[in-house]
N, C-alpha and C. Protein backbone atom coordinates (compact mmCIF):
# COMPACT_ATOMS: atom_id res chain seq x y z
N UNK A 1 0.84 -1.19 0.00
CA UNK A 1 0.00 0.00 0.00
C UNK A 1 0.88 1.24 0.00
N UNK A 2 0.80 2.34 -0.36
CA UNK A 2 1.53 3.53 -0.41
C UNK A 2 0.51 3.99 0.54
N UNK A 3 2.03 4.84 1.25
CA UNK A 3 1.16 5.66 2.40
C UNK A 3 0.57 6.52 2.52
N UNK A 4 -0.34 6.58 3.65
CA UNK A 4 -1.43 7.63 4.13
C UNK A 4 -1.10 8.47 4.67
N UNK A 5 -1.09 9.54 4.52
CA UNK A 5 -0.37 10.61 5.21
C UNK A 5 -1.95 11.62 5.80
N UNK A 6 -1.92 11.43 7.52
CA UNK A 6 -2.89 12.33 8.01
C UNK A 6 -2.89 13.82 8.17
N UNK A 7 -3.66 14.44 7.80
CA UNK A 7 -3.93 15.59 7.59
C UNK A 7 -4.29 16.14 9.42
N UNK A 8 -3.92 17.58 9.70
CA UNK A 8 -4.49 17.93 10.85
C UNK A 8 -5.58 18.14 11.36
N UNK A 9 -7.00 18.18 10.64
CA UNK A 9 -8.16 18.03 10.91
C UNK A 9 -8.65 16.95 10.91
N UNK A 10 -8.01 16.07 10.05
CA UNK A 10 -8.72 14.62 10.32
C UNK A 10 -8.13 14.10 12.03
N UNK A 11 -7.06 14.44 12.19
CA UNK A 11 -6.35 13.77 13.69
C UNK A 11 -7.65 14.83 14.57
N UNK A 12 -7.91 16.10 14.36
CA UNK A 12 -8.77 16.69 15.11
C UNK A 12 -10.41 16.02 15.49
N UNK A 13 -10.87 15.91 14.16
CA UNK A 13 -12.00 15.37 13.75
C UNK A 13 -12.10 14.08 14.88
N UNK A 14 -10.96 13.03 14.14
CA UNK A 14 -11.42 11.75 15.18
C UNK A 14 -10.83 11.89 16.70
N UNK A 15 -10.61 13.07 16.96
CA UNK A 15 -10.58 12.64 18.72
C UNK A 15 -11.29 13.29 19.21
N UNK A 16 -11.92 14.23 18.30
CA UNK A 16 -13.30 15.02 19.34
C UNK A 16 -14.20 14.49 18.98
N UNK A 17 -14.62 13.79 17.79
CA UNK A 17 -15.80 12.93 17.22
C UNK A 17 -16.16 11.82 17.94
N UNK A 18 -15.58 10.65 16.59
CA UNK A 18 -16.29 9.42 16.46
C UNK A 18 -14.44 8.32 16.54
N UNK A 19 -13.61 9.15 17.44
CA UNK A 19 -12.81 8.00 18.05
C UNK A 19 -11.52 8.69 19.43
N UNK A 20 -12.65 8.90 19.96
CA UNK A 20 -12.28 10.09 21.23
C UNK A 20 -11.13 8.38 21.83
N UNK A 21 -10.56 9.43 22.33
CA UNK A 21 -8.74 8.32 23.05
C UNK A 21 -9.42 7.88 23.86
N UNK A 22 -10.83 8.01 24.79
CA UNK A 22 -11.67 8.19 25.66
C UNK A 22 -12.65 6.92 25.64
N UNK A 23 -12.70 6.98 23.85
CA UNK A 23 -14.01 5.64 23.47
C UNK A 23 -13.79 4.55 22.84
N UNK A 24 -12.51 4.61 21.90
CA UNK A 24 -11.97 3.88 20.96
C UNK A 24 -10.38 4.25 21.14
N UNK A 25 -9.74 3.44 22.48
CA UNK A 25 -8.62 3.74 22.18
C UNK A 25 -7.49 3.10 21.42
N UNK A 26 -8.26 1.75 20.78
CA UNK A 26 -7.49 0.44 19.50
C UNK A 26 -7.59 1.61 18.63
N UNK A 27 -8.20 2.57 18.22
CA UNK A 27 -7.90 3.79 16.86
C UNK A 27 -6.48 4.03 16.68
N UNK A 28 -5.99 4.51 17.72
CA UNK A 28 -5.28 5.02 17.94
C UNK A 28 -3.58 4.20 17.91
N UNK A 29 -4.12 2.92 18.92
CA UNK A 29 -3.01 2.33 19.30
C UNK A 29 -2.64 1.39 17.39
N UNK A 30 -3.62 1.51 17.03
CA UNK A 30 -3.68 0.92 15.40
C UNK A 30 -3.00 2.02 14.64
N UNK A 31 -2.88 3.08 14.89
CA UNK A 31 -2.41 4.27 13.96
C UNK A 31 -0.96 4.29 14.11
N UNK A 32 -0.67 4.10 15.55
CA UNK A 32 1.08 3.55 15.93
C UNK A 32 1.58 1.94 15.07
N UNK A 33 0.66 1.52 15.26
CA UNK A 33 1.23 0.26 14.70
C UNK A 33 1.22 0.25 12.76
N UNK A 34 0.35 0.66 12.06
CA UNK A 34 0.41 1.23 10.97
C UNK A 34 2.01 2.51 10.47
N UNK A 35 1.72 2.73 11.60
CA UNK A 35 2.99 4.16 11.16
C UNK A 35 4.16 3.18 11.51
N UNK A 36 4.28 2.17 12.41
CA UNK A 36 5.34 1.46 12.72
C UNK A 36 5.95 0.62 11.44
N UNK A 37 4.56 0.67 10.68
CA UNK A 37 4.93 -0.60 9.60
C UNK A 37 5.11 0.44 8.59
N UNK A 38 5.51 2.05 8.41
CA UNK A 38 5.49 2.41 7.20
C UNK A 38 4.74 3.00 6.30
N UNK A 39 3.25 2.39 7.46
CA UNK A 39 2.04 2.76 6.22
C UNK A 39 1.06 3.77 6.25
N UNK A 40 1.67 4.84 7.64
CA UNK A 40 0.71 6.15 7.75
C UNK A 40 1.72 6.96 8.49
N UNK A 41 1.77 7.97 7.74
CA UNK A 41 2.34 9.04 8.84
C UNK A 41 1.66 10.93 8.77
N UNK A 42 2.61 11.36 8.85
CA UNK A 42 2.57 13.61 8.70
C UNK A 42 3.37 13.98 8.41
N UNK A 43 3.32 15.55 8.75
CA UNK A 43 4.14 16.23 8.21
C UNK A 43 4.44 16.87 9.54
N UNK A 44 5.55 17.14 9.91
CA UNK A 44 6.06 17.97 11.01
C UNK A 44 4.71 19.46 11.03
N UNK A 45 4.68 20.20 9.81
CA UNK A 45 3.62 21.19 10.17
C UNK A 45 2.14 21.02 10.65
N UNK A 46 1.78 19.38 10.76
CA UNK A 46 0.67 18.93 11.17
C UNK A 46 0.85 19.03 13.02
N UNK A 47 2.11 18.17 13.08
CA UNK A 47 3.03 18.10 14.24
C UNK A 47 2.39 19.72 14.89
N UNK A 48 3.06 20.30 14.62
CA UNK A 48 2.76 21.95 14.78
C UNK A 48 1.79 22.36 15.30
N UNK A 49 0.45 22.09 14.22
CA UNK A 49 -0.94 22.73 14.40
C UNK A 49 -1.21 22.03 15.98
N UNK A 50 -1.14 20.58 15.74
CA UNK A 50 -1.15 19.37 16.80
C UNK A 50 -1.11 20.49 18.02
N UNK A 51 0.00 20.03 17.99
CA UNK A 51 1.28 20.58 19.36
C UNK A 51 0.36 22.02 20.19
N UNK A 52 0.15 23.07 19.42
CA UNK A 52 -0.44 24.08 19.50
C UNK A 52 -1.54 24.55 21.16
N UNK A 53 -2.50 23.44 20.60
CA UNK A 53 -3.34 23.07 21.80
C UNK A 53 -3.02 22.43 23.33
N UNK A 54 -3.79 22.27 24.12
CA UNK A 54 -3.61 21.48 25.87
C UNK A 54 -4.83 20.83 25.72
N UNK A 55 -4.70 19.45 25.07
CA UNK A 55 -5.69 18.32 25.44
C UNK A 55 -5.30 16.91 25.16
N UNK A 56 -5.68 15.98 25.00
CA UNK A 56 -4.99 14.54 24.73
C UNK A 56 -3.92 14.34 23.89
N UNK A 57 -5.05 14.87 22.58
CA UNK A 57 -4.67 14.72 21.15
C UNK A 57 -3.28 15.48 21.24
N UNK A 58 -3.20 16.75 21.40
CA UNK A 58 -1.73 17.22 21.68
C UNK A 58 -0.74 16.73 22.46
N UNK A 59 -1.04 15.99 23.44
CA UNK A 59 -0.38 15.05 24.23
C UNK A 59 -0.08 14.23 23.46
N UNK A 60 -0.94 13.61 22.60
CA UNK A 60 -0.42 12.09 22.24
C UNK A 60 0.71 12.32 20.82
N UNK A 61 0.29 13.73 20.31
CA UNK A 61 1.55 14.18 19.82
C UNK A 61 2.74 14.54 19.86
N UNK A 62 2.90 15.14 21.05
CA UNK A 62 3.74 15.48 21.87
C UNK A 62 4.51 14.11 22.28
N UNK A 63 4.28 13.07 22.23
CA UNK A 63 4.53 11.96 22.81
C UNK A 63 5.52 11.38 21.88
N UNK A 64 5.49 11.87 20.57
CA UNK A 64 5.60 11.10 19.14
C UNK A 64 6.56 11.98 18.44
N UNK A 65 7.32 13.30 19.01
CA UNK A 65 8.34 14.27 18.75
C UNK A 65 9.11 13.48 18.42
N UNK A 66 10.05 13.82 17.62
CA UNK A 66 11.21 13.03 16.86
C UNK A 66 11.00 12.06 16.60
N UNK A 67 9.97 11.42 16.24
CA UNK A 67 9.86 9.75 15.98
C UNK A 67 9.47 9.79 13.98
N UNK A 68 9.22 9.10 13.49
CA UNK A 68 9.44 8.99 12.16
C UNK A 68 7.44 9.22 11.90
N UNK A 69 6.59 9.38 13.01
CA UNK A 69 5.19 9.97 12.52
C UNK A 69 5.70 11.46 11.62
N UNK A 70 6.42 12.09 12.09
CA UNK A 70 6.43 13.41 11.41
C UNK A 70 7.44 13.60 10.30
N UNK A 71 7.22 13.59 9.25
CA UNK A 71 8.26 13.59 8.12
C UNK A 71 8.73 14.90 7.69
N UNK A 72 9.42 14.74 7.11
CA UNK A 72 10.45 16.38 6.50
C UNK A 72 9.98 16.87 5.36
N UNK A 73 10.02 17.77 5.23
CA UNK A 73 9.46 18.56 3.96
C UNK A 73 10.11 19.61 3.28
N UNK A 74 11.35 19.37 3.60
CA UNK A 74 12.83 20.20 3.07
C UNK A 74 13.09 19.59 1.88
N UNK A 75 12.65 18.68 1.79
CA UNK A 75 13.56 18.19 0.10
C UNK A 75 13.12 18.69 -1.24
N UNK A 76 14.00 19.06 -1.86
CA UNK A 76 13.40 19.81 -3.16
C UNK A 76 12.14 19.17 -3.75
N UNK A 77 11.85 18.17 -3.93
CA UNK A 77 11.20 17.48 -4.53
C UNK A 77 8.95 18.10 -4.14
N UNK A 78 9.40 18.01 -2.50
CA UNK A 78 8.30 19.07 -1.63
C UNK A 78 8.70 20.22 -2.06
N UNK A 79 9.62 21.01 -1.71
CA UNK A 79 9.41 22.07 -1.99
C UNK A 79 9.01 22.86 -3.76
N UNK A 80 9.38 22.16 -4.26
CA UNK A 80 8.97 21.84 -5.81
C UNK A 80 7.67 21.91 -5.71
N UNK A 81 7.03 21.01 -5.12
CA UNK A 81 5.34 20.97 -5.53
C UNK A 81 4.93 21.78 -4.54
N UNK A 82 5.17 22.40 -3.79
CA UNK A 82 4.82 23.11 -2.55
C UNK A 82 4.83 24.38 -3.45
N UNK A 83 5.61 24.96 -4.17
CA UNK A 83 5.62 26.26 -5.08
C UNK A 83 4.31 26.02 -6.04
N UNK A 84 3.68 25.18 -6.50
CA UNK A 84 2.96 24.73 -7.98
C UNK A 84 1.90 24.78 -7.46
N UNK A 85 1.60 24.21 -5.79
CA UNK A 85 0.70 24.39 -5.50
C UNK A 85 -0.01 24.97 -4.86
N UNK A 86 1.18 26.38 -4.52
CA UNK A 86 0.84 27.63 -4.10
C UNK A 86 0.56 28.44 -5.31
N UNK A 87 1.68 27.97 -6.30
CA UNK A 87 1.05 29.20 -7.72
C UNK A 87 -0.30 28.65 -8.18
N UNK A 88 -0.41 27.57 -8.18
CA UNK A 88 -2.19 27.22 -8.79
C UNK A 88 -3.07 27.83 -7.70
N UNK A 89 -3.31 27.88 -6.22
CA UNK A 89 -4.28 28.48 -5.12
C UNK A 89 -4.35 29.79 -5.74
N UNK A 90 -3.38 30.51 -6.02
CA UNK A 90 -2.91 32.02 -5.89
C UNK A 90 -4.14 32.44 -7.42
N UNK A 91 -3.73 32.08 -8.52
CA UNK A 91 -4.19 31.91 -9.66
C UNK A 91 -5.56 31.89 -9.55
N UNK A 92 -5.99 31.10 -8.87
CA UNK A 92 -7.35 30.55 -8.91
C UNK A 92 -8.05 32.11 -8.65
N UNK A 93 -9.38 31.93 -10.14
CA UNK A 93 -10.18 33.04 -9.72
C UNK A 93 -11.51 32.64 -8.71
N UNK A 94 -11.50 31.18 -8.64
CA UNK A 94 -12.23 30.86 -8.04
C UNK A 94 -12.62 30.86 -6.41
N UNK A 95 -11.68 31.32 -5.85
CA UNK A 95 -11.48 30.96 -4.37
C UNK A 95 -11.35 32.78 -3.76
N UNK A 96 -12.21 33.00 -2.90
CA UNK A 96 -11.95 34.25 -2.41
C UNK A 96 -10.18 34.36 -1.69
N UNK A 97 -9.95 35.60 -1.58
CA UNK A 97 -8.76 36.42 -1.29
C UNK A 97 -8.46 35.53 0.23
N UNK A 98 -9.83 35.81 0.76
CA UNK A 98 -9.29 35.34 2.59
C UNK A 98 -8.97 33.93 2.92
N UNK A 99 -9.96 33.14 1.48
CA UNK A 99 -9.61 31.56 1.81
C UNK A 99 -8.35 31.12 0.84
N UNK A 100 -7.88 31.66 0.04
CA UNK A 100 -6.35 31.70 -0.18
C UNK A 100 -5.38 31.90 1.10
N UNK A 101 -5.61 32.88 1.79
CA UNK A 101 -4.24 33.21 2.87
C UNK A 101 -4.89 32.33 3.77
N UNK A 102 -6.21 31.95 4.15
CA UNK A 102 -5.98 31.01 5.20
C UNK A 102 -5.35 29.86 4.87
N UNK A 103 -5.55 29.29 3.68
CA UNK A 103 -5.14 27.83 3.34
C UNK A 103 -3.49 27.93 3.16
N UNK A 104 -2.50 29.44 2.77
CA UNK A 104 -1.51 29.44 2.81
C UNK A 104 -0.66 29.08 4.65
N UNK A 105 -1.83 29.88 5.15
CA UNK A 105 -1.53 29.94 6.80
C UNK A 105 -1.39 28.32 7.66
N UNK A 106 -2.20 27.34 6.43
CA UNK A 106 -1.81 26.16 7.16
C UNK A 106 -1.05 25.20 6.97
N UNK A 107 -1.22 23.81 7.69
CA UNK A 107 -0.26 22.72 6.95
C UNK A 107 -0.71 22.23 5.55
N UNK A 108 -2.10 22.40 5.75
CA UNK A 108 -2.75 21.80 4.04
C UNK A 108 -1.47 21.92 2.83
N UNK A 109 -1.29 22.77 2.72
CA UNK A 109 -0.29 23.08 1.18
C UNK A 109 1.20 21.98 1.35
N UNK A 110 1.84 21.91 2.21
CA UNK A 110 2.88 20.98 2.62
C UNK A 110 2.36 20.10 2.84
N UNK A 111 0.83 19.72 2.88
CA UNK A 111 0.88 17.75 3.48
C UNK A 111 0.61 17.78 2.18
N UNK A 112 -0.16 18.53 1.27
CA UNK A 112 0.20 17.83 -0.33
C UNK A 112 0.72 17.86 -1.22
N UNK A 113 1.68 18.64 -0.86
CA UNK A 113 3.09 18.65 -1.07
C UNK A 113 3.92 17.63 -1.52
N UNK A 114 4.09 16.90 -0.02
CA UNK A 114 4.35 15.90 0.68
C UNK A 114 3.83 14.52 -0.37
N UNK A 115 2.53 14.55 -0.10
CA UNK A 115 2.03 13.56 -1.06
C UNK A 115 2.57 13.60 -2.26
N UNK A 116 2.37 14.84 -2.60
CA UNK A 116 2.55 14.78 -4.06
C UNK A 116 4.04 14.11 -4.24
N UNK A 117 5.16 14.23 -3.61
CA UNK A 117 6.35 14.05 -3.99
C UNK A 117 6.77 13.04 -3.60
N UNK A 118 5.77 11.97 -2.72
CA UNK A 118 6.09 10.93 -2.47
C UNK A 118 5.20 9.50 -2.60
N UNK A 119 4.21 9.99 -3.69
CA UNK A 119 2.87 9.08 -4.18
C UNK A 119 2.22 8.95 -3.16
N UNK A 120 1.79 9.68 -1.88
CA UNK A 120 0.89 9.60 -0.95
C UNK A 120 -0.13 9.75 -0.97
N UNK A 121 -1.06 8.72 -0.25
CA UNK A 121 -2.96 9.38 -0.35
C UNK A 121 -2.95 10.22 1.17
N UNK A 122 -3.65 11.09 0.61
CA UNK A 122 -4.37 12.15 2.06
C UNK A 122 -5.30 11.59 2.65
N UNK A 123 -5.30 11.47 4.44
CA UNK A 123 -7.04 11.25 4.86
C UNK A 123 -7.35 12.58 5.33
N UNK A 124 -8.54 13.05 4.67
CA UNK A 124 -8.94 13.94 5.39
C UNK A 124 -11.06 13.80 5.44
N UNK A 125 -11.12 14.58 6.27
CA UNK A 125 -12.68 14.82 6.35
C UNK A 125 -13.26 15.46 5.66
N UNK A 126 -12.26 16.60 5.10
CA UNK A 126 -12.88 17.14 4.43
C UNK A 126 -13.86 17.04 2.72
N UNK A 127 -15.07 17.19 2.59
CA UNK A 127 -15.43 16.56 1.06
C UNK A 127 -15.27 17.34 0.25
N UNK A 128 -15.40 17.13 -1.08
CA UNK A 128 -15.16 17.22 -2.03
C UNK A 128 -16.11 18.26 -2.27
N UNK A 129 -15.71 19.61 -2.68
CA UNK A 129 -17.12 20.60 -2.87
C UNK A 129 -16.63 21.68 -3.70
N UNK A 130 -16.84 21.34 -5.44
CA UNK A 130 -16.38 22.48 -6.43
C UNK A 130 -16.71 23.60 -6.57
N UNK A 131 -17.63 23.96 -5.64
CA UNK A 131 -18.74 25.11 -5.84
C UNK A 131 -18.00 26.03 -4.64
N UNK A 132 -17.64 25.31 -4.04
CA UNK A 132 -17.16 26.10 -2.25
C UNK A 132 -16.05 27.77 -2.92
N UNK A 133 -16.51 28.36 -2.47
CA UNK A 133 -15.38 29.65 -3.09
C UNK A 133 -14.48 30.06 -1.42
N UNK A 134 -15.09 29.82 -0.45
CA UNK A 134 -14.68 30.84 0.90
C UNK A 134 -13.42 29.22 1.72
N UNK A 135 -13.44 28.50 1.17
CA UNK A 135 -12.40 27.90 1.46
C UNK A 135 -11.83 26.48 0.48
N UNK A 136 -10.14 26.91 0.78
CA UNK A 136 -9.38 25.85 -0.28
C UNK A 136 -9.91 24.52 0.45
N UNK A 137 -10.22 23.87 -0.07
CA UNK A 137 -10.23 22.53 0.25
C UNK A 137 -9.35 21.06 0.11
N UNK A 138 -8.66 20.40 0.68
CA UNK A 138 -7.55 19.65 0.27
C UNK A 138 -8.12 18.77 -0.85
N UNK A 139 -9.32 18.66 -1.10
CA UNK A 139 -9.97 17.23 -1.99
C UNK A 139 -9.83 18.24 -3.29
N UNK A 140 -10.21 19.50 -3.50
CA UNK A 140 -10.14 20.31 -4.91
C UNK A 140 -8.52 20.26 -4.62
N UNK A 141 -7.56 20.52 -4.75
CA UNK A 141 -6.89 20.76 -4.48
C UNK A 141 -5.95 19.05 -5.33
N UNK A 142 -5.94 18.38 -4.20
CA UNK A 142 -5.20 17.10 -4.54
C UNK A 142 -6.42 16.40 -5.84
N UNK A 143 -7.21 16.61 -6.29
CA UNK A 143 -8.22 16.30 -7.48
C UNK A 143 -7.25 17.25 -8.44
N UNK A 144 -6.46 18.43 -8.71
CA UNK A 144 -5.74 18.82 -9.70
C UNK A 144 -4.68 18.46 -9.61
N UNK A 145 -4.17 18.27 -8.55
CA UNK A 145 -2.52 17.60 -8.83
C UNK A 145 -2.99 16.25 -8.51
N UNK A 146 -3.96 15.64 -9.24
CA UNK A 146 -3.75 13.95 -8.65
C UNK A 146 -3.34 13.28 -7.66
N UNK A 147 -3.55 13.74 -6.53
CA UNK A 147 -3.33 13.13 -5.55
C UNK A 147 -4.78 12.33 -4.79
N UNK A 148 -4.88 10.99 -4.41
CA UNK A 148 -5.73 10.83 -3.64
C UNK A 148 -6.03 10.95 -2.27
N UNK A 149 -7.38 11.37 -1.90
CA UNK A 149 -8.25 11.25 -0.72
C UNK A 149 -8.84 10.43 -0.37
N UNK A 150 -8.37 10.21 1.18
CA UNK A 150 -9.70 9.19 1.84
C UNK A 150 -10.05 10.05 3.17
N UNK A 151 -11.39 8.82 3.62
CA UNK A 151 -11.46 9.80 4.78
C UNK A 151 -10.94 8.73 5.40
N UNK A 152 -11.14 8.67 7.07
CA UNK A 152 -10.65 7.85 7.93
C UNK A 152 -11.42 6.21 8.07
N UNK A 153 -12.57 6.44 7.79
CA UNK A 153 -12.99 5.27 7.12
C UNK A 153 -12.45 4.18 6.10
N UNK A 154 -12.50 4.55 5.20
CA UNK A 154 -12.03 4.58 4.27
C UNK A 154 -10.54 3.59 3.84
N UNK A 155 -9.73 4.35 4.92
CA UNK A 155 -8.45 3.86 4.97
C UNK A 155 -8.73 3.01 5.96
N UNK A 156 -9.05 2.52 6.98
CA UNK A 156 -9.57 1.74 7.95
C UNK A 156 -9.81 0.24 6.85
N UNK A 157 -10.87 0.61 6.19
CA UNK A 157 -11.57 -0.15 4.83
C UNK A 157 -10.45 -0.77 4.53
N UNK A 158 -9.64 0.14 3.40
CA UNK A 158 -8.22 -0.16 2.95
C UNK A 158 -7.66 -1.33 3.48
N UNK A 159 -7.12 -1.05 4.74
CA UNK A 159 -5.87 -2.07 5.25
C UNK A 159 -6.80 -3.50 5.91
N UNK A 160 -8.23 -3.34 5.98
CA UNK A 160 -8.70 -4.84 6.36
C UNK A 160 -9.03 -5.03 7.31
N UNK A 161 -8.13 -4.67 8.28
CA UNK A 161 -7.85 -5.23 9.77
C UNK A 161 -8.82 -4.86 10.83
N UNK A 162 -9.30 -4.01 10.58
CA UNK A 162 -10.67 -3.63 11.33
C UNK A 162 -10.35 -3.35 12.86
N UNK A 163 -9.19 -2.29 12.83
CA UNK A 163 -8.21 -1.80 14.04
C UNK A 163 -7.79 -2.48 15.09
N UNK A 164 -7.38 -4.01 13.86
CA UNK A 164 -7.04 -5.17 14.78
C UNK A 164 -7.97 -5.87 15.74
N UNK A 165 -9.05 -5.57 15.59
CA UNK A 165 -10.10 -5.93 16.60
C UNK A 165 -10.69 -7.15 16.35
C-alpha cells in the first residue's frame, strides 16, 4: 500500500468525534502500529498545528516528537510541488482572497506537497465541494494535482484489519 499521510483536521475530527482516546482507544493504538509498519504518517507542520493546543490529542503528539510519525518537507522534490501548489491556489479566480491566505496559513499546502512528492494518499474529512469559493479545500486541491483522498474510514476499509479488533 503507499502511504497515508494524516492531515491535521482529520487527527482533530477523530478525537473530538467518532474516536475520542476516551471511546476507541485500539484507533489510535492501530495508527502507531500502521505508522510502525510504514504505512501512515505527517508532516512535522501537522506536528505543529497538533502541538499548538492542551488536550490529549496534543499530548499524544507530543509523545511522538522526533519519531518517524512526522516527516520532513525540506527536500526539493516538496518544496517543488509546494511552489505549484501555491502558484495554482494564488491563480485561482475561483477561491476568495481570505480563503487563499488562510489555506496558505496552514499545513494543508505541505501535506500535499508531501504527497505529491512521495505518491501519498491524504485522509482527510474534508469533502469534495467544487462550488465552495470561501475555502481551499484539500480534496479540490489534490483532485488537480492527482493526488488521492480518503477519509478515515475509508483507509480503515483499505488495510482490512478492522483496528485489529
Amino acid at each position: 500500500m503507499v502511504c497515508s499521510i494524516f492531515m491535521c483536521g482529520e487527527y482533530i475530527e477523530a478525537s473530538n468525534r467518532y474516536y475520542g482516546f476516551d471511546i476507541v482507544p485500539a484507533f489510535w493504538t492501530w495508527l502507531d502500529q500502521k505508522q510502525q509498519a510504514g504505512d501512515i504518517a505527517s508532516i512535522k507542520y501537522v506536528y505543529d498545528e497538533l502541538t499548538r493546543g492542551d488536550d490529549a490529542l496534543s499530548d499524544w503528539a507530543k509523545t511522538r516528537k522526533g519519531s518517524n510519525w512526522w516527516l520532513d518537507v525540506s527536500d526539493t522534490d516538496v518544496q517543488n510541488a509546494y511552489k505549484e501548489i501555491i502558484a495554482w491556489v494564488m491563480a485561482s479566480t475561483h477561491f476568495t482572497q481570505a480563503a487563499k491566505d488562510q489555506f496558505l496559513a496552514e499545513a494543508d499546502p505541505w501535506l500535499i506537497a508531501k504527497a505529491t512528492a512521495i505518491d501519498a494518499i491524504i485522509v482527510t474529512h474534508e469533502g469534495f465541494d467544487p462550488n465552495r469559493k470561501n475555502k481551499v479545500t484539500i480534496p479540490i486541491v489534490c483532485q488537480h494535482f492527482g493526488v488521492k483522498c480518503l477519509d478515515t474510514f475509508d483507509l480503515i476499509r483499505s488495510f482490512g484489519d478492522m483496528l485489529g479488533l
